[in-house]
Protein backbone atom coordinates (compact mmCIF):
# COMPACT_ATOMS: atom_id res chain seq x y z
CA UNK A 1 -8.11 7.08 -7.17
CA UNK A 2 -5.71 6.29 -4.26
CA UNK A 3 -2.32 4.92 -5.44
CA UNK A 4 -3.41 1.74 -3.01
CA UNK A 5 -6.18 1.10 -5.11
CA UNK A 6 -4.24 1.18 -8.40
CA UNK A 7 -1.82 -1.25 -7.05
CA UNK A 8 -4.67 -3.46 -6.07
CA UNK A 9 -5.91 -3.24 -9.90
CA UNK A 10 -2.77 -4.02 -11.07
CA UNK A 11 -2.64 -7.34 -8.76
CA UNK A 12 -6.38 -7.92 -9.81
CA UNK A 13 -5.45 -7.80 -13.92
CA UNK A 14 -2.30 -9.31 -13.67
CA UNK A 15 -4.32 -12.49 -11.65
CA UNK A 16 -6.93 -12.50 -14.25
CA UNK A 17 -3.99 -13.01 -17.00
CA UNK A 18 -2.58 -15.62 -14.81
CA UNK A 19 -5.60 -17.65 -14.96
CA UNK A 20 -6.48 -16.61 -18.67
CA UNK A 21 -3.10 -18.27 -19.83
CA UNK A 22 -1.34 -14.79 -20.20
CA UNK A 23 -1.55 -14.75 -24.20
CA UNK A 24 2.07 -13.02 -24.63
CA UNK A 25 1.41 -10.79 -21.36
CA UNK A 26 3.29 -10.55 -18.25
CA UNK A 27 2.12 -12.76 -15.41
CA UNK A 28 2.50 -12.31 -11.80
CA UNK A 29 4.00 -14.24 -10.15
CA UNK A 30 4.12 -14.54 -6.68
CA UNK A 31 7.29 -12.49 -5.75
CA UNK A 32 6.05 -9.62 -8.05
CA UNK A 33 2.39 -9.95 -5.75
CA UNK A 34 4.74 -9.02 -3.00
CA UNK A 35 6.35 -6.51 -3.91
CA UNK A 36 3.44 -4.97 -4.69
CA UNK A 37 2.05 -5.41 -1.70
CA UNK A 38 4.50 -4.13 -0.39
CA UNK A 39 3.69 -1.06 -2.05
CA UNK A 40 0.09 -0.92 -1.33
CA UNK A 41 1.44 -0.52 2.27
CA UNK A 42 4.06 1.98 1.92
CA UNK A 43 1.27 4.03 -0.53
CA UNK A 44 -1.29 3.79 2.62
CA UNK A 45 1.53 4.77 5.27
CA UNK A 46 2.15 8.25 3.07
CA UNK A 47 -1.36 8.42 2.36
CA UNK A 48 -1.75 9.12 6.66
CA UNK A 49 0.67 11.08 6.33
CA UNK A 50 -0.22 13.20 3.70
CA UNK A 51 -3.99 13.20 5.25
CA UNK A 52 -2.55 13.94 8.95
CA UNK A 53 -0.15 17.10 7.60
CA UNK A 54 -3.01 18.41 5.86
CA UNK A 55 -4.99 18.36 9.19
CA UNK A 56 -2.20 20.59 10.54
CA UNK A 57 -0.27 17.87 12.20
CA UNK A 58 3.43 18.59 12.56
CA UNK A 59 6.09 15.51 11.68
CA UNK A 60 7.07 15.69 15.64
CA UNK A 61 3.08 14.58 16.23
CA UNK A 62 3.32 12.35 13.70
CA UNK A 63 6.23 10.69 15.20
CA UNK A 64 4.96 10.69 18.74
CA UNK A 65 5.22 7.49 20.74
CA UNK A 66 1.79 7.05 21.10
CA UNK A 67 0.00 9.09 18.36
CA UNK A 68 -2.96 7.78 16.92
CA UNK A 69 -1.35 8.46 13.50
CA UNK A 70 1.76 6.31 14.67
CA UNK A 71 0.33 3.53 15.78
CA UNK A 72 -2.01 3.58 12.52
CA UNK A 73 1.31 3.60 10.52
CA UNK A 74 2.31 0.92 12.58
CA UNK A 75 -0.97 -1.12 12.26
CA UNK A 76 -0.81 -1.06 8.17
CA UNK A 77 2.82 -2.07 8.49
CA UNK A 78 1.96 -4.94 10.68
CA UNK A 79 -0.77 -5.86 8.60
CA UNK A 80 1.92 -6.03 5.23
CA UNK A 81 3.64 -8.47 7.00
C-alpha cells in the first residue's frame, strides 16, 4: 500500500470518529487534515521520485527545467495547495 493511501485512511477513520462522537478517541480536526495532506503530497512527490530513479533517471533529469517528472512534482504540489 502506498504511504499516500495510508494517509488517506487515516483522514477517512479519523472523519468517521468525528462524526461518530469520537468515544474517548482522537478527532481530527481541521489543522491535523492539513497537515496530513500535506503529507499525502510530499509521500506522492518521493513516490515519482523513487519510481523515476528506478527507471534509471539521474537527480540532474529529475531536476530538469522542463522534465516531465518536474513538472509532475510540480503539478501534485500545486494541487496540495
Amino acid at each position: 500500500m502506498r504511504l499516500a493511501d495510508k494517509i488517506d485512511s487515516v483522514i477517512a477513520v479519523g472523519k468517521a470518529i468525528a462524526v461518530g462522537k469520537a468515544n474517548g478517541k482522537i478527532m481530527l480536526d481541521g489543522y491535523t487534515c492539513a497537515v496530513l495532506l500535506d503529507c499525502k503530497a510530499s509521500a506522492d512527490v518521493v513516490e515519482a521520485i523513487h519510481i523515476a530513479l528506478k527507471m534509471g533517471c539521474s537527480g540532474n533529469e529529475i531536476l530538469e527545467k522542463d522534465s516531465a517528472i518536474r513538472l509532475a512534482i510540480e503539478a501534485i504540489m500545486e494541487q496540495s495547495k
